[in-house]
PDB file of N, CA and C in Angstrom:
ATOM      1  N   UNK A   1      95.495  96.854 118.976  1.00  0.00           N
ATOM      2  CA  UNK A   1      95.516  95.409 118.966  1.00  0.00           C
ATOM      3  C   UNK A   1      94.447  94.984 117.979  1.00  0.00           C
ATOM      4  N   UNK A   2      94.350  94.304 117.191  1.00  0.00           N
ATOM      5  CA  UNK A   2      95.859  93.139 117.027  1.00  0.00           C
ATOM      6  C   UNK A   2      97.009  93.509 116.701  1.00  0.00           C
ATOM      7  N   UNK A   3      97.983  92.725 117.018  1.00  0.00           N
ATOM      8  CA  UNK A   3      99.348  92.609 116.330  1.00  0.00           C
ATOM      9  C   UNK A   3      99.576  91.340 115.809  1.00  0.00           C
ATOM     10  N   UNK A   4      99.877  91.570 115.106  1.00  0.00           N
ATOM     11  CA  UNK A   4     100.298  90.589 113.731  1.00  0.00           C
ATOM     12  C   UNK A   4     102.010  90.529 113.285  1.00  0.00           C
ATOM     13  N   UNK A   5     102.384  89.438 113.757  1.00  0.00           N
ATOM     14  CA  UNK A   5     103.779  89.436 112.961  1.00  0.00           C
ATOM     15  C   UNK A   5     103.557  88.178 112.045  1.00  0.00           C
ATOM     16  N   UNK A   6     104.426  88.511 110.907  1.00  0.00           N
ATOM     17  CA  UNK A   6     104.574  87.680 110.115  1.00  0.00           C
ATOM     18  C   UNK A   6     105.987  87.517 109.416  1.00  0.00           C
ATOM     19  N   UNK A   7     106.200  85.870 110.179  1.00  0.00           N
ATOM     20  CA  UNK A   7     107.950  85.382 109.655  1.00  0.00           C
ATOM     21  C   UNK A   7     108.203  85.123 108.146  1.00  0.00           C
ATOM     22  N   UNK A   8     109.148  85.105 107.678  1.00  0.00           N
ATOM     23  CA  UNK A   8     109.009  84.784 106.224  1.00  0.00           C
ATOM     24  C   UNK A   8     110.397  83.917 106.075  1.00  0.00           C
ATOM     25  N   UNK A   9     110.511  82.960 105.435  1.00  0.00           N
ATOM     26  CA  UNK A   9     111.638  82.542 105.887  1.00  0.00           C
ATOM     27  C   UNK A   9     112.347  82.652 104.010  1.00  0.00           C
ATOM     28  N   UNK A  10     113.856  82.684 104.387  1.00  0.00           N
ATOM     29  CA  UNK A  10     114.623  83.599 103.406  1.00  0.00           C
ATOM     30  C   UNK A  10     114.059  82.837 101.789  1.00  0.00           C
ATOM     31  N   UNK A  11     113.472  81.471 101.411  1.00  0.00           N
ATOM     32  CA  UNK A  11     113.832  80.778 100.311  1.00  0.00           C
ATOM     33  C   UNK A  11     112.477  81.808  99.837  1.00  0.00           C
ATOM     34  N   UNK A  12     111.578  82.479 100.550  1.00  0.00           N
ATOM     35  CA  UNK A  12     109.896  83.256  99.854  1.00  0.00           C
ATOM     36  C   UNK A  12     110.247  84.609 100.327  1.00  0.00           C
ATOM     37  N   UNK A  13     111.253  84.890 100.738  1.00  0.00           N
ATOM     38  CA  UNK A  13     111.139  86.395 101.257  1.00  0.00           C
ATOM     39  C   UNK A  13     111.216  87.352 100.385  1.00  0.00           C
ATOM     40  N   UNK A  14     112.215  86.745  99.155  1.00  0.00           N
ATOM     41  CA  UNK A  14     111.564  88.021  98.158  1.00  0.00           C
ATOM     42  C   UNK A  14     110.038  88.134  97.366  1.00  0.00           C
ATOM     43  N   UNK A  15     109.602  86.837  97.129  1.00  0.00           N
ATOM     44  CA  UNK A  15     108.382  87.083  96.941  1.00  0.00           C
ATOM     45  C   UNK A  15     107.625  87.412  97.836  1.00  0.00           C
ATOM     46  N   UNK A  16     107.380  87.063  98.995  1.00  0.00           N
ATOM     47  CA  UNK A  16     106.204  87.889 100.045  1.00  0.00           C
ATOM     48  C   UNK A  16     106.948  89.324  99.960  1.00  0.00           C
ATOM     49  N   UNK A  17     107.816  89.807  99.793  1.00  0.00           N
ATOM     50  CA  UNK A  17     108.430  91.266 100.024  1.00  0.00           C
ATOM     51  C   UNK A  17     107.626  91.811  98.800  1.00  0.00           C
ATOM     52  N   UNK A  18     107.602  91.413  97.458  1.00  0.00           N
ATOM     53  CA  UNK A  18     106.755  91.895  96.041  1.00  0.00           C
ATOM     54  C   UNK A  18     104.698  91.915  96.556  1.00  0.00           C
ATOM     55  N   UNK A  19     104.557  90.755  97.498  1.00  0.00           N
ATOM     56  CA  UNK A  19     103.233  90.681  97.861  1.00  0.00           C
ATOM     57  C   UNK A  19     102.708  91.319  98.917  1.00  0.00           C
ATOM     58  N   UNK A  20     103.527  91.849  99.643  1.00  0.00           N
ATOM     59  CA  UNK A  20     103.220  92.176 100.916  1.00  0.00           C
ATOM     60  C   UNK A  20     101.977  92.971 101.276  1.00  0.00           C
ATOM     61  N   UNK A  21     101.488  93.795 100.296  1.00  0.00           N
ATOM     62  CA  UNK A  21     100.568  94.294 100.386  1.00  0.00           C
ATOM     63  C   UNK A  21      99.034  93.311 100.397  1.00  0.00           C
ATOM     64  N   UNK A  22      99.186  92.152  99.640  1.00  0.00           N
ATOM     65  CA  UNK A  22      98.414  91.516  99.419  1.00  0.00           C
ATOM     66  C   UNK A  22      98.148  90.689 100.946  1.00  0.00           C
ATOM     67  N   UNK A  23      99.186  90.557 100.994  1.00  0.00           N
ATOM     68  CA  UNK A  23      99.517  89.776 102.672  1.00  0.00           C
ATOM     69  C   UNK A  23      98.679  90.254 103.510  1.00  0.00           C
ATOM     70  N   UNK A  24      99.138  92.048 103.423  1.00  0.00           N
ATOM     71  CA  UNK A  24      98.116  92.766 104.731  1.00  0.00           C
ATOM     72  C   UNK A  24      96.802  92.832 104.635  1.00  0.00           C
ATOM     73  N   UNK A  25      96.199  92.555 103.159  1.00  0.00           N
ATOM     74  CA  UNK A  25      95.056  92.971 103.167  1.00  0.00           C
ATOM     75  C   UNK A  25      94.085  91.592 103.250  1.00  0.00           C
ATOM     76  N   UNK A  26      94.773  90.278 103.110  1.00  0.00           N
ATOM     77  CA  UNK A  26      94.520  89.078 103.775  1.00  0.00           C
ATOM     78  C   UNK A  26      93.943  88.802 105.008  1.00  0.00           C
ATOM     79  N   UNK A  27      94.860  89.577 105.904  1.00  0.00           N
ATOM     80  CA  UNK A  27      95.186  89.448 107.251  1.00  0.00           C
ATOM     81  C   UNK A  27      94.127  90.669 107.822  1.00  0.00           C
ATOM     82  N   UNK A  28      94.257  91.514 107.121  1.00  0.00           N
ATOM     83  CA  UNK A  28      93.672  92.666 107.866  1.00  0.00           C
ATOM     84  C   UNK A  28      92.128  92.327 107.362  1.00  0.00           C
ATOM     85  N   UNK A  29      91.530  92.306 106.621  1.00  0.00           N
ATOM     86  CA  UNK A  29      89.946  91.360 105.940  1.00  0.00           C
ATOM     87  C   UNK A  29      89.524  90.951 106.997  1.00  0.00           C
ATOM     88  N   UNK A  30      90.567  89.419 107.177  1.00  0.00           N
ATOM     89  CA  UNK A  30      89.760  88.636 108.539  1.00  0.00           C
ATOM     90  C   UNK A  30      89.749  89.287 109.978  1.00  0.00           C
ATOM     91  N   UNK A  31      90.976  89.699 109.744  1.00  0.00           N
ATOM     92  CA  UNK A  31      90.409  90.738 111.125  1.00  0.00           C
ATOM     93  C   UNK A  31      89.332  91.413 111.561  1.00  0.00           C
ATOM     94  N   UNK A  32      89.045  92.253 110.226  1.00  0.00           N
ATOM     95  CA  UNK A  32      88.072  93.064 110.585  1.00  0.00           C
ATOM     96  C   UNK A  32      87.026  92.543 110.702  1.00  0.00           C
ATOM     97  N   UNK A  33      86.951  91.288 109.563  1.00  0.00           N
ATOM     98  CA  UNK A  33      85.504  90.452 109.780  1.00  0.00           C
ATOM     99  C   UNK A  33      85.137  89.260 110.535  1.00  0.00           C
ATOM    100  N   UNK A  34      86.175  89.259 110.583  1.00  0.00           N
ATOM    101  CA  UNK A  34      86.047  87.513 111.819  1.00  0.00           C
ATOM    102  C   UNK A  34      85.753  88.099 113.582  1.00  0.00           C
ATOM    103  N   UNK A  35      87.025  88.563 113.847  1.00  0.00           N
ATOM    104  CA  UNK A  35      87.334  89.292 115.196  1.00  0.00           C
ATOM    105  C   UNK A  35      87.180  90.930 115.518  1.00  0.00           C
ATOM    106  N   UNK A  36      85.800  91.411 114.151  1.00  0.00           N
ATOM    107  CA  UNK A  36      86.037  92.372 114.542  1.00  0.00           C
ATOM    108  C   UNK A  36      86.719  93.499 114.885  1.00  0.00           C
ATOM    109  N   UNK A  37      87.690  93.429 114.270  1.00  0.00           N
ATOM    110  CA  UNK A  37      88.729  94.222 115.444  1.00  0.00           C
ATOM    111  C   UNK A  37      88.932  95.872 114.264  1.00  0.00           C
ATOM    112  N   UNK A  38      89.139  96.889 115.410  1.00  0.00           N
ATOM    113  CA  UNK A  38      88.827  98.028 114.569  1.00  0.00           C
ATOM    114  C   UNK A  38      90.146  98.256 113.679  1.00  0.00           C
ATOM    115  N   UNK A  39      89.967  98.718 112.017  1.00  0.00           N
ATOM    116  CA  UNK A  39      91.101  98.988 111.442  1.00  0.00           C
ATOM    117  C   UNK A  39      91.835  99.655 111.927  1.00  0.00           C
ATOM    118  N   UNK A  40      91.644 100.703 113.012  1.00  0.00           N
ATOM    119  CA  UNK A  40      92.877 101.964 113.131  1.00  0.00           C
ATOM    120  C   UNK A  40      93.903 101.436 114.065  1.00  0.00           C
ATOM    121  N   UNK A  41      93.429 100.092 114.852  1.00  0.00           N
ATOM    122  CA  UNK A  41      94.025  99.315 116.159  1.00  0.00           C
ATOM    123  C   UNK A  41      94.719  98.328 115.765  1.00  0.00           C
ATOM    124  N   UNK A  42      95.116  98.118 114.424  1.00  0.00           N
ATOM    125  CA  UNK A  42      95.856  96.675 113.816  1.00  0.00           C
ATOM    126  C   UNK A  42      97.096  96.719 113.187  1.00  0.00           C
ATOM    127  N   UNK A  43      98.019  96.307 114.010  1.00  0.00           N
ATOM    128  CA  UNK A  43      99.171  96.464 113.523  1.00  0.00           C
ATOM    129  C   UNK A  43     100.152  95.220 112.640  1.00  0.00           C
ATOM    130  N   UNK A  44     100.435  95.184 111.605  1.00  0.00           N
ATOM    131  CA  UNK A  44     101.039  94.255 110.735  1.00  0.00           C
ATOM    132  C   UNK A  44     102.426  94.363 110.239  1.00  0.00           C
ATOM    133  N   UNK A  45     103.093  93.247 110.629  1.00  0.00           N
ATOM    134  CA  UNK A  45     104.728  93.597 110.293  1.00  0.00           C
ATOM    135  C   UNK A  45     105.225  92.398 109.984  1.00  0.00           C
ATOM    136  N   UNK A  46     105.975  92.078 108.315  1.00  0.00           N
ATOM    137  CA  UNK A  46     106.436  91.327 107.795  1.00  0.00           C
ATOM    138  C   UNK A  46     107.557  91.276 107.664  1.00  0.00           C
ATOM    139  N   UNK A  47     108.704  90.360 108.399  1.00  0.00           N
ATOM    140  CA  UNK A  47     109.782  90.424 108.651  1.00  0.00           C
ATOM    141  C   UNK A  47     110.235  89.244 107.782  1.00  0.00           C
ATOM    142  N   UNK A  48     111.808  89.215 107.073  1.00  0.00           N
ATOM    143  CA  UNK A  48     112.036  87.929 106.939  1.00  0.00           C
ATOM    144  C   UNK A  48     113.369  87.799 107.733  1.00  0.00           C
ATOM    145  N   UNK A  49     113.464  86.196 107.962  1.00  0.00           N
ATOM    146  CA  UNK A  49     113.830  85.822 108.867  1.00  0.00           C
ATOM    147  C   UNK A  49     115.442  85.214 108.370  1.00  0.00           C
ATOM    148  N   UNK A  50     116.438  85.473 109.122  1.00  0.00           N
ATOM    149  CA  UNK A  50     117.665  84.978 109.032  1.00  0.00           C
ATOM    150  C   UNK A  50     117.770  83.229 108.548  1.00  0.00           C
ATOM    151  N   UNK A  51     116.833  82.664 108.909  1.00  0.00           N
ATOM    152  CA  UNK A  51     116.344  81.315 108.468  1.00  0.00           C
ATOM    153  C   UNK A  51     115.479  80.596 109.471  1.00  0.00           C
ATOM    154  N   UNK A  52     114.969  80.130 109.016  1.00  0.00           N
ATOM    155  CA  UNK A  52     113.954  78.774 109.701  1.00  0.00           C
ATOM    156  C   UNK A  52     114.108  77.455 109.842  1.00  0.00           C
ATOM    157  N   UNK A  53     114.782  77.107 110.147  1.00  0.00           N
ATOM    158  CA  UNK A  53     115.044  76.096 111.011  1.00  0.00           C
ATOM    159  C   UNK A  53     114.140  74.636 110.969  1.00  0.00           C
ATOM    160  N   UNK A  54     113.491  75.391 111.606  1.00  0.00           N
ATOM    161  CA  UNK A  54     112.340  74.422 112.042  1.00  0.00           C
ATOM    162  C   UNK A  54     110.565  74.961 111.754  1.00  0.00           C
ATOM    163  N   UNK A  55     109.808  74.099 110.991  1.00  0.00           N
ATOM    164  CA  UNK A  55     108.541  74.431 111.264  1.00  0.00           C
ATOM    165  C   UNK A  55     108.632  74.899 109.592  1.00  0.00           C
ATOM    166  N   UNK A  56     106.990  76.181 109.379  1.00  0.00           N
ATOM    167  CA  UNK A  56     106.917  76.331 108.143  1.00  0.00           C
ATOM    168  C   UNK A  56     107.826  77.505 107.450  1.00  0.00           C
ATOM    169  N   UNK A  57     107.405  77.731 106.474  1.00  0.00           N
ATOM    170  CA  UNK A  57     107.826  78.575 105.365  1.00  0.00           C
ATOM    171  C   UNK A  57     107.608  80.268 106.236  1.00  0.00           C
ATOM    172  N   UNK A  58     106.455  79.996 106.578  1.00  0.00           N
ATOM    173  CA  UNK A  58     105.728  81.677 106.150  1.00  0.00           C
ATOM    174  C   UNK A  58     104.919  81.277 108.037  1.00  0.00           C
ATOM    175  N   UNK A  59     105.065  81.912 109.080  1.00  0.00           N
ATOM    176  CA  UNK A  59     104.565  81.932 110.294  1.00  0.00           C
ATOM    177  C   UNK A  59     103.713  83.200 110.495  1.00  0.00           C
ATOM    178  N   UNK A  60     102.545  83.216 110.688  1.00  0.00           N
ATOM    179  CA  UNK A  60     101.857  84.476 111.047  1.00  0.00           C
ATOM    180  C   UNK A  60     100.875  83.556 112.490  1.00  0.00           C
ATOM    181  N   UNK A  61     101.925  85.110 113.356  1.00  0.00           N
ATOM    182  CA  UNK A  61     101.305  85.184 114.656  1.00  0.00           C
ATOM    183  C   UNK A  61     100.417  86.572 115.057  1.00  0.00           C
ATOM    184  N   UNK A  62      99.073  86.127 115.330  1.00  0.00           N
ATOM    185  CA  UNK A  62      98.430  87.384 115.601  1.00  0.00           C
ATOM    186  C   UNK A  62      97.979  87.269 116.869  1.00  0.00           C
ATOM    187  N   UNK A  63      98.770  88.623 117.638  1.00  0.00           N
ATOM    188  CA  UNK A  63      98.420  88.847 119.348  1.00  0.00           C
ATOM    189  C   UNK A  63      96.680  89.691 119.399  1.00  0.00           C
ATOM    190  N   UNK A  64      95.823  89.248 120.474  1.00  0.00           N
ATOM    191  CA  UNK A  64      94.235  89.831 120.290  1.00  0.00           C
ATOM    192  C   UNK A  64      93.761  90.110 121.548  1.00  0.00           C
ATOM    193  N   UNK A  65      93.284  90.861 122.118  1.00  0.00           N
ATOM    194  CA  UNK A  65      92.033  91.213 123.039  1.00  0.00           C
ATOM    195  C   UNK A  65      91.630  89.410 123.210  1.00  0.00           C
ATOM    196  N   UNK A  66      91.475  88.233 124.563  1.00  0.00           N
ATOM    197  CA  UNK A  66      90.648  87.637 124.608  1.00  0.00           C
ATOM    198  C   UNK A  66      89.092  88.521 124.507  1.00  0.00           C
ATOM    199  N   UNK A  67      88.330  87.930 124.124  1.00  0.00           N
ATOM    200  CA  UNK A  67      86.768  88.263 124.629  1.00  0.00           C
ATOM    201  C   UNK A  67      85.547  87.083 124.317  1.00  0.00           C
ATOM    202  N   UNK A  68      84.701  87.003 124.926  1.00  0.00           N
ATOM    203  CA  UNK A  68      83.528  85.963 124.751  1.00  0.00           C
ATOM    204  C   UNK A  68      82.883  86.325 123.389  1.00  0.00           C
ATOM    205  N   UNK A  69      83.606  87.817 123.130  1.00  0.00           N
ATOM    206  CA  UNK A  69      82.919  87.729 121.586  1.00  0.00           C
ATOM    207  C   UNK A  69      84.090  87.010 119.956  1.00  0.00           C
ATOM    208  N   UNK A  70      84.519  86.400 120.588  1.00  0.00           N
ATOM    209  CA  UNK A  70      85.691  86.086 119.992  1.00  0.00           C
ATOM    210  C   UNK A  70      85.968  84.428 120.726  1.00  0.00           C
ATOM    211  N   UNK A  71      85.114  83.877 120.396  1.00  0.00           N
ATOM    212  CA  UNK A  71      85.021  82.550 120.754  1.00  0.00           C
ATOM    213  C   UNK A  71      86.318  81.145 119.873  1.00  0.00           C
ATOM    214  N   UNK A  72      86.367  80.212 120.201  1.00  0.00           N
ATOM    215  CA  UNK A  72      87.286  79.369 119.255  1.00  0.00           C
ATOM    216  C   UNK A  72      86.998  79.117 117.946  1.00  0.00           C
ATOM    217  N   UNK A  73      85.901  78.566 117.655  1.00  0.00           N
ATOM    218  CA  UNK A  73      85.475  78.280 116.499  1.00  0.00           C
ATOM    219  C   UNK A  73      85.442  79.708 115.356  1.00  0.00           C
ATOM    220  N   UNK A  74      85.170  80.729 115.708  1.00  0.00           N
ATOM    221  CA  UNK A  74      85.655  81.968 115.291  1.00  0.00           C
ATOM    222  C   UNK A  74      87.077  82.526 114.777  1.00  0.00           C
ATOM    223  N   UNK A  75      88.287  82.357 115.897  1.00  0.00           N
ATOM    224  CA  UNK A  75      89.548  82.272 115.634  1.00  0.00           C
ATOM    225  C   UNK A  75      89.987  81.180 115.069  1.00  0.00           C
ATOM    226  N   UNK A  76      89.403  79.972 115.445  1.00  0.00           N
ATOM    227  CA  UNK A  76      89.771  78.903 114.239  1.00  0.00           C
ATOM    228  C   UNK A  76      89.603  78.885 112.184  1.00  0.00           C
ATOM    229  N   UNK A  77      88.397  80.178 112.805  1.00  0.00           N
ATOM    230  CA  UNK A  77      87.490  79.849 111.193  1.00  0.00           C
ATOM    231  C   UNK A  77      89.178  80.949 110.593  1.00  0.00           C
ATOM    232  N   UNK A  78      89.172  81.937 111.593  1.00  0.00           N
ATOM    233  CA  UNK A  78      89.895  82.727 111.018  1.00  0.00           C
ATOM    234  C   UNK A  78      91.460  82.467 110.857  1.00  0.00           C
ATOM    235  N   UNK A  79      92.068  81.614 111.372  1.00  0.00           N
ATOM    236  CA  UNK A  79      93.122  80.632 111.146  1.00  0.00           C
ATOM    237  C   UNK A  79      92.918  79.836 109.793  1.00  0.00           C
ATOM    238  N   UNK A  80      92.043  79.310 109.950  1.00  0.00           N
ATOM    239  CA  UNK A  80      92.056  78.521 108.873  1.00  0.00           C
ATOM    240  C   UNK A  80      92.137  79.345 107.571  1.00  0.00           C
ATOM    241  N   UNK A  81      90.867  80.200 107.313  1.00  0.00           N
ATOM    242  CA  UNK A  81      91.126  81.409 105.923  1.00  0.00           C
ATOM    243  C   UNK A  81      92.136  82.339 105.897  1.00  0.00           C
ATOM    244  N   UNK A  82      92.917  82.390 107.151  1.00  0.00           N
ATOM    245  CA  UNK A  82      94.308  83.121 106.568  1.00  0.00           C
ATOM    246  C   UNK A  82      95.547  82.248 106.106  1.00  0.00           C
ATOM    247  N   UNK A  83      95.199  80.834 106.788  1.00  0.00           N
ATOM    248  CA  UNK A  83      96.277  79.926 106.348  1.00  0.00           C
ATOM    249  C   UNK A  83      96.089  79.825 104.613  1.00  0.00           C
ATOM    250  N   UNK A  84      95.044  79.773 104.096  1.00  0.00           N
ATOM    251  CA  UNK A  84      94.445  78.873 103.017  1.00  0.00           C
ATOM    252  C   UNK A  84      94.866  80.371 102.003  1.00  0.00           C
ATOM    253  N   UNK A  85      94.210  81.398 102.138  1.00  0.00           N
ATOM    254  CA  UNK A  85      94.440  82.349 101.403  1.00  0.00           C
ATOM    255  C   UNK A  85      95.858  82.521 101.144  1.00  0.00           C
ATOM    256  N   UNK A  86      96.452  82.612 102.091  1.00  0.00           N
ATOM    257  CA  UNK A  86      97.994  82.985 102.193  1.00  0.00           C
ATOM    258  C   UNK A  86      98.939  81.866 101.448  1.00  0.00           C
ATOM    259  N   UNK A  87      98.754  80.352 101.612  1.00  0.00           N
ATOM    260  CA  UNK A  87      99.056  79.375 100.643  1.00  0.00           C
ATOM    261  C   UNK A  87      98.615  79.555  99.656  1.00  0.00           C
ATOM    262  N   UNK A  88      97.408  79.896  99.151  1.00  0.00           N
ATOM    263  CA  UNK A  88      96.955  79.992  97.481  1.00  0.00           C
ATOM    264  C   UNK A  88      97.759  81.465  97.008  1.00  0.00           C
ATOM    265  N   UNK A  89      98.447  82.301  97.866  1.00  0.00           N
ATOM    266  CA  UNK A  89      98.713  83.448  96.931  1.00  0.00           C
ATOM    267  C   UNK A  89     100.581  83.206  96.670  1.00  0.00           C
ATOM    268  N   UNK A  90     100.939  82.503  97.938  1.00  0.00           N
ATOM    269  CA  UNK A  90     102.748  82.136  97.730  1.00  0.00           C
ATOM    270  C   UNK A  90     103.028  81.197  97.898  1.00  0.00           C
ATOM    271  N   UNK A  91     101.742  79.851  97.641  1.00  0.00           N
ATOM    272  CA  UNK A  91     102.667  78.606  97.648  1.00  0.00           C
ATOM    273  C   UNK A  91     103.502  78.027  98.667  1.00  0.00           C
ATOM    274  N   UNK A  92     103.690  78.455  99.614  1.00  0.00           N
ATOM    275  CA  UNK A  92     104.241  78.203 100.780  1.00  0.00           C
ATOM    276  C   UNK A  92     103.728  77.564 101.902  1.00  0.00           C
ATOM    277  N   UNK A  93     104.448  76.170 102.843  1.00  0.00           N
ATOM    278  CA  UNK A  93     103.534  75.817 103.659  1.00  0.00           C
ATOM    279  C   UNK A  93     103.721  77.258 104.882  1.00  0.00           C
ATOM    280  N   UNK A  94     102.876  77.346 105.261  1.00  0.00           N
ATOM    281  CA  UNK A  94     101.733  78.304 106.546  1.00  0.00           C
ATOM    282  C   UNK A  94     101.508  77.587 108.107  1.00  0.00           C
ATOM    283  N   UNK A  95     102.002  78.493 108.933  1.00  0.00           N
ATOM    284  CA  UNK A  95     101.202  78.205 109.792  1.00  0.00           C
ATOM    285  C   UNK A  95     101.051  79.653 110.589  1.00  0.00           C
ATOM    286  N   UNK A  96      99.367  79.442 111.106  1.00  0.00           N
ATOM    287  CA  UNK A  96      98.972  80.714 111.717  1.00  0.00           C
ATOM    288  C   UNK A  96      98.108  80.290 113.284  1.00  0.00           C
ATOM    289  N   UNK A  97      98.697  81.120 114.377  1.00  0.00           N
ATOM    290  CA  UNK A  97      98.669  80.585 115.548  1.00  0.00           C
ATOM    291  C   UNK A  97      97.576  82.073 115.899  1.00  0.00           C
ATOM    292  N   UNK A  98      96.936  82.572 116.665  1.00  0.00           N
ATOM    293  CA  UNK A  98      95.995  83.023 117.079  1.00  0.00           C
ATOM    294  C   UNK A  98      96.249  83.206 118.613  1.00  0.00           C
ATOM    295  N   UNK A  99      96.393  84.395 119.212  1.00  0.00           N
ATOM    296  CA  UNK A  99      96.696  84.009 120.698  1.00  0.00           C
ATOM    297  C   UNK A  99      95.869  85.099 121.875  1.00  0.00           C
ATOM    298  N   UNK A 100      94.647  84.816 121.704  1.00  0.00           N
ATOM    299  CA  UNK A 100      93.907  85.787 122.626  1.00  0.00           C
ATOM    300  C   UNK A 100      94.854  86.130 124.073  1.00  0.00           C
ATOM    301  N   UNK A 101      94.647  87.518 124.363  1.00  0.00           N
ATOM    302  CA  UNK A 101      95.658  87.666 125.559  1.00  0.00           C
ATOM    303  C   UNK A 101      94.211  88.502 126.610  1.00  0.00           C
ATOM    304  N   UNK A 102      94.189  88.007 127.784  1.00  0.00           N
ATOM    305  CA  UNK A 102      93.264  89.151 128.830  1.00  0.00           C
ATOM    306  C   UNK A 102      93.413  90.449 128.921  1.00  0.00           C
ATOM    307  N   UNK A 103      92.987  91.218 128.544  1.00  0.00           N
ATOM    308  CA  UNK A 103      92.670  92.599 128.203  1.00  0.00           C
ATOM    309  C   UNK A 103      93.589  93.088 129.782  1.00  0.00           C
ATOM    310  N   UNK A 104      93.206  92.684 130.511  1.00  0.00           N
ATOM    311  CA  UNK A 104      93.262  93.423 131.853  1.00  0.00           C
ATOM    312  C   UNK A 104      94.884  92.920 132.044  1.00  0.00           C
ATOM    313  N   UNK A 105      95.691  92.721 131.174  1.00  0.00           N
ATOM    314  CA  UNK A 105      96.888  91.949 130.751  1.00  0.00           C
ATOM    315  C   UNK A 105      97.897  92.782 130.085  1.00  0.00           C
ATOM    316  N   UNK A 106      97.128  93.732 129.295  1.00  0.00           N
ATOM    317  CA  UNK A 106      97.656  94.302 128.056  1.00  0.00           C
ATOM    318  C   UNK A 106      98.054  95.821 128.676  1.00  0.00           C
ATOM    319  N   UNK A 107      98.926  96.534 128.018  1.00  0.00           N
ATOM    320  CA  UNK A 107      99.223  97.115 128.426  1.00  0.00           C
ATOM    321  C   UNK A 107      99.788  98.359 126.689  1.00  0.00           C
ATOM    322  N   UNK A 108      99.601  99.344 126.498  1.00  0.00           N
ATOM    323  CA  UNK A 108      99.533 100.040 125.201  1.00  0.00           C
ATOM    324  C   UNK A 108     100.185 101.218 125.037  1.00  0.00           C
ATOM    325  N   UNK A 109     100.452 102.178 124.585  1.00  0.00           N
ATOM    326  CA  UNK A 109     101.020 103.153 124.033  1.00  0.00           C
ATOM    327  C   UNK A 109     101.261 103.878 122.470  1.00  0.00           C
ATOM    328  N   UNK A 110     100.656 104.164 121.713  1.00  0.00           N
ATOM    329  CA  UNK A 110     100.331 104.661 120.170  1.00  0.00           C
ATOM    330  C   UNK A 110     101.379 106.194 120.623  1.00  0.00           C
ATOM    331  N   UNK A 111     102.144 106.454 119.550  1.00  0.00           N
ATOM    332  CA  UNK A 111     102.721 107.759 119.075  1.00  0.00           C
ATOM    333  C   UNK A 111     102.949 107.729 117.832  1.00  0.00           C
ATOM    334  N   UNK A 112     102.089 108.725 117.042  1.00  0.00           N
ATOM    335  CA  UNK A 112     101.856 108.566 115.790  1.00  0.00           C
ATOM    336  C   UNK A 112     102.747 110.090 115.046  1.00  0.00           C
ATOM    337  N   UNK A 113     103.347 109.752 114.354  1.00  0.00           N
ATOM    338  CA  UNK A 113     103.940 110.860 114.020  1.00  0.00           C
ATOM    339  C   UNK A 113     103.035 111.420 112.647  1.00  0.00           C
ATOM    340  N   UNK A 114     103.369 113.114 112.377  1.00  0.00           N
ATOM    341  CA  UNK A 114     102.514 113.518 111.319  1.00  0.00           C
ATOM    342  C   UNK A 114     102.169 113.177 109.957  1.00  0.00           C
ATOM    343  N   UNK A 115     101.551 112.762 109.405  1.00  0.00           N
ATOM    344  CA  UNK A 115     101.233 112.388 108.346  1.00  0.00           C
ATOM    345  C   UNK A 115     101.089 110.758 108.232  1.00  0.00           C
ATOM    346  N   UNK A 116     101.092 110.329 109.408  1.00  0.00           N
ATOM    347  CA  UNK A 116     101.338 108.551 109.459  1.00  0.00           C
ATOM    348  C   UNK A 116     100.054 108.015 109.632  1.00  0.00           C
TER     349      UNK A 116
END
């Protein structure tokens, strides 16, 4: 944890598909530096989406450990610099939701196959 999904909706999906790397390393930055959170525990997956409907371009939802070390103004700061980064690199309106979950909530399983 985290998990990170990120929607893409079809009119940017080939460009976030050319950026994607740039995407993760956006996302994965503030992670590590905002919330802490350890690189080997962060999972990121950029999907695009059959269409969007409703709402923005480009949706990144990241699931987290609540903790008191991970306060609002913290996940806000870090909302905000992934929204802002992520608009300055594809132009796209953004929105990024943040959703601390109670640890004692969560529930896990890793199977890593060789060389992964």
């Amino acid at each position: 944890m985290p998990v990170v999904q990120v929607h893409v909706a079809p009119e940017i999906a080939g460009q976030a598909g050319l950026k994607a790397r740039e995407i993760g390393e956006i996302i994965e930055q503030g992670l590590i530096s905002l919330l802490s959170a350890s690189p080997d525990k962060i999972q990121i997956a950029i999907v695009a989406a059959l269409a969007m409907p409703k709402g923005c371009q480009l949706l990144v939802a990241v699931d987290h450990r609540a903790s008191d070390e991970r306060p609002k103004p913290i996940r806000d700061e870090l909302a905000h610099q992934i929204a802002t980064q992520l608009h300055g690199l594809l132009g796209a309106s953004i929105r990024v939701r943040l959703i601390g979950i109670d640890p004692a909530y969560i529930s896990a399983c890793d199977i890593h196959e060789a060389g992964r």
